[in-house]
C-alpha atoms as a PDB file:
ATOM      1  CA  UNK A   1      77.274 109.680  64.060  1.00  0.00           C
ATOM      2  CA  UNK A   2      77.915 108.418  60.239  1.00  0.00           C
ATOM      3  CA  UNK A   3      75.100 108.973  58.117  1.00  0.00           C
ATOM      4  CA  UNK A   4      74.486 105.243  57.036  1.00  0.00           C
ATOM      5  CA  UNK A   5      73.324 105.182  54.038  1.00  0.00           C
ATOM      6  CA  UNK A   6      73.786 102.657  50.577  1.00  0.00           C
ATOM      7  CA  UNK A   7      76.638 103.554  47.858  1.00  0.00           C
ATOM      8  CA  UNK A   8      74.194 104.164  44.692  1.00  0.00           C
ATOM      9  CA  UNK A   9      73.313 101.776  42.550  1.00  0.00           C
ATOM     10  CA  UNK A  10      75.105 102.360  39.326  1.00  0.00           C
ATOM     11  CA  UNK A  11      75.824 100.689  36.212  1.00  0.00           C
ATOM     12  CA  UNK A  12      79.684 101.055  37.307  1.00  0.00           C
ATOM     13  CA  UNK A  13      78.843  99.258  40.235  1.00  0.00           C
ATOM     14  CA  UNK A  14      77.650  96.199  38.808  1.00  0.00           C
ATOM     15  CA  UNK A  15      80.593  96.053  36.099  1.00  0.00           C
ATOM     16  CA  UNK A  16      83.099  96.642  39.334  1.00  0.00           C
ATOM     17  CA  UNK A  17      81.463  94.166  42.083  1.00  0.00           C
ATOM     18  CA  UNK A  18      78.338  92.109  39.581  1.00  0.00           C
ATOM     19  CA  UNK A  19      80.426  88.907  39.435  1.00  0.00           C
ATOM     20  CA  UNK A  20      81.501  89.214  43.429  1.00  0.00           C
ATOM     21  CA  UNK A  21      82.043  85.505  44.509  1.00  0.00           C
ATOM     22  CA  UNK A  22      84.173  83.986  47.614  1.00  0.00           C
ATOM     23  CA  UNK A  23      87.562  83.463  46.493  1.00  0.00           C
ATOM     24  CA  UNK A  24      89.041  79.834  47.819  1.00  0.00           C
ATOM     25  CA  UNK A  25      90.219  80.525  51.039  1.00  0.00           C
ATOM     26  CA  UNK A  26      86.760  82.894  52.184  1.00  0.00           C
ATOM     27  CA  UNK A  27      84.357  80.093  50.293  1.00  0.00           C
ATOM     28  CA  UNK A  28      85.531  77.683  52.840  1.00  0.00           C
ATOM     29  CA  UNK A  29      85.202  79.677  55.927  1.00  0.00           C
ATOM     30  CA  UNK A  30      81.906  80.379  54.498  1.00  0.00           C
ATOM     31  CA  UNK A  31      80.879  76.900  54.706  1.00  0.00           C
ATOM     32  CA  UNK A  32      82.923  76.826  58.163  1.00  0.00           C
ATOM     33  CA  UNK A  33      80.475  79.183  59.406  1.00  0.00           C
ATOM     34  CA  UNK A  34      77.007  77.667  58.097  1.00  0.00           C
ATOM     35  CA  UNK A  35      77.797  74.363  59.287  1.00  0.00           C
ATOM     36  CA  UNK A  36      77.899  75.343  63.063  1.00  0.00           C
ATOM     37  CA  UNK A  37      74.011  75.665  62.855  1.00  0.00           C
ATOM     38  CA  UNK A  38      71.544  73.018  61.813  1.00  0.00           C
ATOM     39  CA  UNK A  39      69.947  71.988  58.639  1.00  0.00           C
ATOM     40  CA  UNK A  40      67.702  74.424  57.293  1.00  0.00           C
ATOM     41  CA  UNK A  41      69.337  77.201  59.455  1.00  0.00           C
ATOM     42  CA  UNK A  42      71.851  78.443  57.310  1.00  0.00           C
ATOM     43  CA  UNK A  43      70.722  82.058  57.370  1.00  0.00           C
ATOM     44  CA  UNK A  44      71.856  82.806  60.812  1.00  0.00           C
ATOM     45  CA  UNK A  45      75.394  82.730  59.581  1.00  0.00           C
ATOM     46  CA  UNK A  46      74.612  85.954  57.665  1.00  0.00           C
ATOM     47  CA  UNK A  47      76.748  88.343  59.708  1.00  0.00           C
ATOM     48  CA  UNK A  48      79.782  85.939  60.118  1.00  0.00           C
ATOM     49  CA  UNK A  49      79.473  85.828  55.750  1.00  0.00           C
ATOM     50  CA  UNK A  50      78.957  89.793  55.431  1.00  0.00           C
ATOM     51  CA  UNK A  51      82.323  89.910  57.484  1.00  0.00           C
ATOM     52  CA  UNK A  52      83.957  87.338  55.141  1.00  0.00           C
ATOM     53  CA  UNK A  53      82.477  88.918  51.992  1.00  0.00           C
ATOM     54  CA  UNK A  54      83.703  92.948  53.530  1.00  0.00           C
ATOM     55  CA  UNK A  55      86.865  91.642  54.175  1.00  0.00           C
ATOM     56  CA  UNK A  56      87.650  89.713  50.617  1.00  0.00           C
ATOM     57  CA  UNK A  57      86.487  93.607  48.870  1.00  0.00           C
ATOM     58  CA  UNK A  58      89.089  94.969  51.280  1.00  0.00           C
ATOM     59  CA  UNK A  59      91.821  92.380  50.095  1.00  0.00           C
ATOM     60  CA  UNK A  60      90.681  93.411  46.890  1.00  0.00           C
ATOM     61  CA  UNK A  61      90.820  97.337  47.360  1.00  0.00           C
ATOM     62  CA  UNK A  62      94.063  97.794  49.758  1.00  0.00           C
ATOM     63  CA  UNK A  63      91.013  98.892  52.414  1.00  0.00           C
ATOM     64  CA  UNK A  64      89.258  97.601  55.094  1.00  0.00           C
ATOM     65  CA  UNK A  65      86.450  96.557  53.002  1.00  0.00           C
ATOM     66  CA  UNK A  66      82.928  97.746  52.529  1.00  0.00           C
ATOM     67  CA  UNK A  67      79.580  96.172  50.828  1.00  0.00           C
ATOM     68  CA  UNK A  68      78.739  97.267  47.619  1.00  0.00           C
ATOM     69  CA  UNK A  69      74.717  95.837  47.177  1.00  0.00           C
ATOM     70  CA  UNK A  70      75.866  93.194  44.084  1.00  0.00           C
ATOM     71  CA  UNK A  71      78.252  91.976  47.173  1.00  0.00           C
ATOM     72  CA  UNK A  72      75.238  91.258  49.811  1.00  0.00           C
ATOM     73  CA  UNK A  73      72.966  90.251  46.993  1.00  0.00           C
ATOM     74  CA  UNK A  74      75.534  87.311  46.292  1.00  0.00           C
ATOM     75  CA  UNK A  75      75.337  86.743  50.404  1.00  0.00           C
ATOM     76  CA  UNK A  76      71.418  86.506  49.588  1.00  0.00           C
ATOM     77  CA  UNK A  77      71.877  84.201  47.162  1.00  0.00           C
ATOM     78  CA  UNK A  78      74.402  82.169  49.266  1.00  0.00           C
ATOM     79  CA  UNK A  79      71.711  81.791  51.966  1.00  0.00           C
ATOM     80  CA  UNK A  80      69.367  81.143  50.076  1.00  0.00           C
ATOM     81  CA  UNK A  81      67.367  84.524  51.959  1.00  0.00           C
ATOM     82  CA  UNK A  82      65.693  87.628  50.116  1.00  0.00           C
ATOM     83  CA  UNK A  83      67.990  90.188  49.633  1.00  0.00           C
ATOM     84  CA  UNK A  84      66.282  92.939  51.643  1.00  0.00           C
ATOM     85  CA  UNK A  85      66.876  90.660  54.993  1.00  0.00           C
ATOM     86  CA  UNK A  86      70.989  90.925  54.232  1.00  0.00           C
ATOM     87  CA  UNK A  87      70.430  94.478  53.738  1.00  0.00           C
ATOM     88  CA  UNK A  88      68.513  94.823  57.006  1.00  0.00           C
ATOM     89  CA  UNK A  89      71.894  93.374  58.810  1.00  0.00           C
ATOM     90  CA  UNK A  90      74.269  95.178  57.374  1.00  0.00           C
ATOM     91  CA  UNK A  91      72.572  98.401  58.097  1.00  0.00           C
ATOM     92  CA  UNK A  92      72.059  97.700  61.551  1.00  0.00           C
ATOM     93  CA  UNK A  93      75.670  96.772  62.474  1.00  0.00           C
ATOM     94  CA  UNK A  94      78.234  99.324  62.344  1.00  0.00           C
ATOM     95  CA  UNK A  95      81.124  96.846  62.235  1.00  0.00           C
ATOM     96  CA  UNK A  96      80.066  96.630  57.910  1.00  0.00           C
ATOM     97  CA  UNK A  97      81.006  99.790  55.665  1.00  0.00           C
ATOM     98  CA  UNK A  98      77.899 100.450  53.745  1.00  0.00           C
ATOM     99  CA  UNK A  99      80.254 103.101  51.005  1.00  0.00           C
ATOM    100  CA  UNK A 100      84.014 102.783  50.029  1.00  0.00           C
ATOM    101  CA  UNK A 101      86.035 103.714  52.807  1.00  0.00           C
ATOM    102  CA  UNK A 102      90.231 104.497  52.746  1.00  0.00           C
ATOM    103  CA  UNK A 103      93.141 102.342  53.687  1.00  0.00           C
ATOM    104  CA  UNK A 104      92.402 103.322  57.193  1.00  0.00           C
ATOM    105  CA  UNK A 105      88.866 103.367  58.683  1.00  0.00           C
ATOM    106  CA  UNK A 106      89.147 105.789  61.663  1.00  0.00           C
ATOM    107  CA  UNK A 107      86.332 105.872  64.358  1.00  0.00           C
ATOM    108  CA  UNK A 108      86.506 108.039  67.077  1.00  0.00           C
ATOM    109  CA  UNK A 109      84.641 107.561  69.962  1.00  0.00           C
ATOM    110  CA  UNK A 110      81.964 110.431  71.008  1.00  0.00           C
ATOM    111  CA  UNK A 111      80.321 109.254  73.448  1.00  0.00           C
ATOM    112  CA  UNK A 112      79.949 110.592  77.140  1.00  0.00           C
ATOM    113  CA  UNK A 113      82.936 108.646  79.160  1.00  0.00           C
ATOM    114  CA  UNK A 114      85.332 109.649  76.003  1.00  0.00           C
ATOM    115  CA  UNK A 115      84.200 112.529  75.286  1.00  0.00           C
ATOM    116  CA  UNK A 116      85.262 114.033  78.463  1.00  0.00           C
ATOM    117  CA  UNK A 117      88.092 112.862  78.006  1.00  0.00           C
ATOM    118  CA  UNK A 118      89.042 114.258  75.193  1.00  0.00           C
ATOM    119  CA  UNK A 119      87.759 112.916  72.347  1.00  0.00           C
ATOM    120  CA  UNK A 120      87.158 116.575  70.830  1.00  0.00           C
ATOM    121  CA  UNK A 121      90.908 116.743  70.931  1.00  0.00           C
ATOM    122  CA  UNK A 122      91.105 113.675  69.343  1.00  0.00           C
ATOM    123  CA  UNK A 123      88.844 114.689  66.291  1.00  0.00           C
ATOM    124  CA  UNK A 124      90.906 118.213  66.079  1.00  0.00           C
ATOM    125  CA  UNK A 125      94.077 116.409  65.276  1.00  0.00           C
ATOM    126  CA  UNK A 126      91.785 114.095  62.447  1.00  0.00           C
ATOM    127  CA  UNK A 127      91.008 117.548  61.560  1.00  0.00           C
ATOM    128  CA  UNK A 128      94.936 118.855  60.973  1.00  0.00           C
ATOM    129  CA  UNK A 129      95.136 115.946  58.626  1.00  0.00           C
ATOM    130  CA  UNK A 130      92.314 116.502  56.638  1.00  0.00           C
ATOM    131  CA  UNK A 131      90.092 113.955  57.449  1.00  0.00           C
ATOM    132  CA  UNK A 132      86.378 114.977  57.770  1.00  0.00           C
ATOM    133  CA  UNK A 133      83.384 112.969  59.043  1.00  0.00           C
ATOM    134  CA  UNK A 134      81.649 111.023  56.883  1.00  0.00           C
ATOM    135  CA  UNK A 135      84.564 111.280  54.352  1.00  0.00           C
ATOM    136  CA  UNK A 136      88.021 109.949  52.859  1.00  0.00           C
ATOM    137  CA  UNK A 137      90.657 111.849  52.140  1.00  0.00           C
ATOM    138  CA  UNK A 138      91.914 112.742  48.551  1.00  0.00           C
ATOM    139  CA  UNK A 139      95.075 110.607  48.670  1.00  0.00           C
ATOM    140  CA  UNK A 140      92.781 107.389  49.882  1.00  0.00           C
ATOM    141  CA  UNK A 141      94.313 106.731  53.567  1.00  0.00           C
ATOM    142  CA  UNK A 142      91.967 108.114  56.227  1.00  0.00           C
ATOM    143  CA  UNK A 143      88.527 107.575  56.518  1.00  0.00           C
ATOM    144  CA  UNK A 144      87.111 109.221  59.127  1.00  0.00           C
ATOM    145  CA  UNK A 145      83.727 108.146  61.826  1.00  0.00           C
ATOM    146  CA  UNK A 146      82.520 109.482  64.472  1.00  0.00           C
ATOM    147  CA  UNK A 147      80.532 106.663  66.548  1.00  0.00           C
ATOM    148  CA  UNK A 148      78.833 105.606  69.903  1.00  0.00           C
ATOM    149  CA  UNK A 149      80.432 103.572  72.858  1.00  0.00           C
ATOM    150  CA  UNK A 150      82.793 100.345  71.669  1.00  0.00           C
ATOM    151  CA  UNK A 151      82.939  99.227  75.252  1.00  0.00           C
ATOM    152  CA  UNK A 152      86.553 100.930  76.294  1.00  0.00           C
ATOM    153  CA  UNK A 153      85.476 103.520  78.906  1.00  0.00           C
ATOM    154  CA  UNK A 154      87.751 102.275  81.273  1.00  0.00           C
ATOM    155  CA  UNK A 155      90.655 103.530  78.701  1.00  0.00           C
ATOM    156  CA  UNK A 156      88.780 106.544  77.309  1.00  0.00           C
ATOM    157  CA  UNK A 157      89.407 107.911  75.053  1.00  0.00           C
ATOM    158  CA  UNK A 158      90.061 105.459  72.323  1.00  0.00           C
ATOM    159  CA  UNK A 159      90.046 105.297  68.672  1.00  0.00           C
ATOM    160  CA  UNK A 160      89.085 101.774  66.486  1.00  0.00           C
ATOM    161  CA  UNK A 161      91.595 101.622  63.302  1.00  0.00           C
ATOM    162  CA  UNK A 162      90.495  98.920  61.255  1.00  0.00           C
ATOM    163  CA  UNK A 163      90.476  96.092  63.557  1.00  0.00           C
ATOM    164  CA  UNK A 164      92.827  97.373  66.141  1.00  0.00           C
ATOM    165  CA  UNK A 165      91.906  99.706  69.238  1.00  0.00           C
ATOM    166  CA  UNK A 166      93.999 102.379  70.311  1.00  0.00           C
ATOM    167  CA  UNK A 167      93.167 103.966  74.146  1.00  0.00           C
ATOM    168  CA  UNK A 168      94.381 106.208  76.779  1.00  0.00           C
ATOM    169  CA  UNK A 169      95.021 108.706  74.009  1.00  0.00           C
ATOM    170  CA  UNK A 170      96.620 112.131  73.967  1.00  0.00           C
ATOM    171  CA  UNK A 171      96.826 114.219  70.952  1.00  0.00           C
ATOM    172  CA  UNK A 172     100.719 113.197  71.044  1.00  0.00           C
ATOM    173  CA  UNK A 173      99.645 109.853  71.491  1.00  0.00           C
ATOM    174  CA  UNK A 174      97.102 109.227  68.593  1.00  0.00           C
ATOM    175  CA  UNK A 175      99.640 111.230  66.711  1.00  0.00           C
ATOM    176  CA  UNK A 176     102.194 108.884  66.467  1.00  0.00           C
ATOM    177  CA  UNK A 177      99.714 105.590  66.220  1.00  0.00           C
ATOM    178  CA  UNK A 178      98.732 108.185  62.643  1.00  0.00           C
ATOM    179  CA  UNK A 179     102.307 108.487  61.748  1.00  0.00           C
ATOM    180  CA  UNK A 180     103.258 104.891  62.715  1.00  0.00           C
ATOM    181  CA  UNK A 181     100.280 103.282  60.108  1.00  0.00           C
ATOM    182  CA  UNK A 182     100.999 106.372  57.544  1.00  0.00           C
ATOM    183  CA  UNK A 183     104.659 104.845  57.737  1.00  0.00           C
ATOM    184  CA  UNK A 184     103.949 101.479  56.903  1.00  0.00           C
ATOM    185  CA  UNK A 185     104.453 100.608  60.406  1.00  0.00           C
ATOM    186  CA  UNK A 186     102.368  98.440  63.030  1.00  0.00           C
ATOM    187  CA  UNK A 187     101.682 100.417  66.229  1.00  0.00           C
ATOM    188  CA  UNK A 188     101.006  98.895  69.410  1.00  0.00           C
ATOM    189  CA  UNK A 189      97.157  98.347  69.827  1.00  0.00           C
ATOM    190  CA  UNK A 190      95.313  98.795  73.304  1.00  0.00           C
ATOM    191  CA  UNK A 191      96.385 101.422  75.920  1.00  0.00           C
ATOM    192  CA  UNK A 192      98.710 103.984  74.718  1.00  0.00           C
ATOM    193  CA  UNK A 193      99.687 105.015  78.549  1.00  0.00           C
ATOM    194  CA  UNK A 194     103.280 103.730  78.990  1.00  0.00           C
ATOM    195  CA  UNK A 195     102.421 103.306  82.372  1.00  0.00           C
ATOM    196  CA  UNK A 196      99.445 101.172  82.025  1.00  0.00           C
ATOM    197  CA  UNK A 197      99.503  97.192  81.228  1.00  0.00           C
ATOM    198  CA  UNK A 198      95.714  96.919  80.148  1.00  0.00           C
ATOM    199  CA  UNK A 199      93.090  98.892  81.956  1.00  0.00           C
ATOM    200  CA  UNK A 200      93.629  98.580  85.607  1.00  0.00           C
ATOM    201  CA  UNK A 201      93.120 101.412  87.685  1.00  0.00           C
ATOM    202  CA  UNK A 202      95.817 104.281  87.154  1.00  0.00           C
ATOM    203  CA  UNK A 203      98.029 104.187  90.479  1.00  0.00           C
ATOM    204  CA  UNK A 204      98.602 101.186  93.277  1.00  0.00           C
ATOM    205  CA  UNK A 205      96.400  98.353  92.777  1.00  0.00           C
ATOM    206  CA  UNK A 206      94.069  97.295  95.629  1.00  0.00           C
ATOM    207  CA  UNK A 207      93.681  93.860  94.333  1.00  0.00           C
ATOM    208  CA  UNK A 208      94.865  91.386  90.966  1.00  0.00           C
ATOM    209  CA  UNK A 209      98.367  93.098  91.754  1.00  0.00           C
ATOM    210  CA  UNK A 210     100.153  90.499  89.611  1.00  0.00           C
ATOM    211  CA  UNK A 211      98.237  91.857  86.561  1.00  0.00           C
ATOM    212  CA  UNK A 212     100.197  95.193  86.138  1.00  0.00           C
ATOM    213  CA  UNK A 213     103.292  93.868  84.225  1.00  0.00           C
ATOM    214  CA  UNK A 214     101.928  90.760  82.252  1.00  0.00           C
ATOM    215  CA  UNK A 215      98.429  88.826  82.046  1.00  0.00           C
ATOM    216  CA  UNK A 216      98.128  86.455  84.789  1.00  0.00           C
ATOM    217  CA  UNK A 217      95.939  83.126  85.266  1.00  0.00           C
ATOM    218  CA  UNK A 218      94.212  83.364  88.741  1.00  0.00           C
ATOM    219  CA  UNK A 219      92.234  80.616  88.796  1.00  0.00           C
ATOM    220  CA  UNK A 220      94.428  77.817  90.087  1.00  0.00           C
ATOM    221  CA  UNK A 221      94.598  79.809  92.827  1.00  0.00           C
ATOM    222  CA  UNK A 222      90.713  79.734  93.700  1.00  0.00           C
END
């Protein structure tokens, strides 16, 4: 697992992220958010406005974003809620960066349904590239996690990259979803398995056999 712990507190810090505010277009999603819960309940948007504030630092870095403390103390403030309650959040859920991460937040999947399928494989070739747990590379691209189930055992093993899941993956395979992003390029997201629509069983379908080429909408036909 990550070791989940703050980015110090440093006089560089608060010259870097001290006047954090939403820009435009994140203010008003911001006030999107709050208004779907009543009066005096504007706290429970919290995690929907740590999102919005982690993704306007990655616009701002060329990353996926993380949440320097000046950043969630302006969330605080926001809300109107003590500081240490935003921190409480953000520590909790894995989906916010708590230090700077690279242009491409890896997380590999460890646990039990991946890892036996291969998910040690899958960290050797984050290995051949230089990316460590815990760490970023030198030249800024990979940052690399190790983390618990994200709910894709029926394609293990997979791999979250930024916002996009990658499953059914061989070494071959997650090496050329690496090469595609290092490229510039936009790999296909979900099952890597040519054979494989989304995560149906592998082989003839007993059932839902209209799903393997395309999505298909069942329920007129209930």
């Amino acid at each position: 697992m990550a070791d989940r712990h703050l980015e110090p507190d440093t006089p560089e810090l608060r010259v870097r992220w001290g006047g954090f505010a939403f820009s435009k277009a994140w203010d008003a999603k911001a006030k999107t958010a709050i208004a779907k819960y009543p009066d005096g309940r504007q706290r429970s948007a919290v995690m929907a406005l740590l999102d919005f504030a982690q993704r306007q630092v990655g616009e701002e870095t060329g990353t996926q974003g993380w949440l320097p403390i000046p950043v969630m103390e302006y969330v605080a403030r926001y809300l109107d809620m003590p500081v240490i309650r935003v921190v409480e959040v953000a520590t909790f859920y894995f989906m916010y960066n708590l230090v700077p991460v690279g242009k491409f937040h890896v997380q590999v999947c460890g646990t039990t349904p991946c890892m036996l399928r291969g998910s040690d494989d899958i960290m050797a070739v984050c290995a051949k590239r230089g990316m460590h747990k815990g760490h970023t590379t030198d030249d800024g691209m990979w940052t690399l996690t190790e983390v618990e189930c994200m709910g894709n055992c029926a394609s293990a093993p997979m791999v979250q990259i930024n916002d996009g899941n990658y499953e059914d993956l061989t070494v071959e395979r997650f090496d050329a979803v690496l090469d595609a992003l290092a490229a510039g390029k936009t790999p296909k997201e979900g099952t890597q398995d040519p054979e494989r629509h989304t995560v149906e069983p592998v082989g003839a379908l007993s059932s839902l056999q209209q799903m393997v080429k395309a999505n298909h909408d069942y329920r007129g036909e209930w």
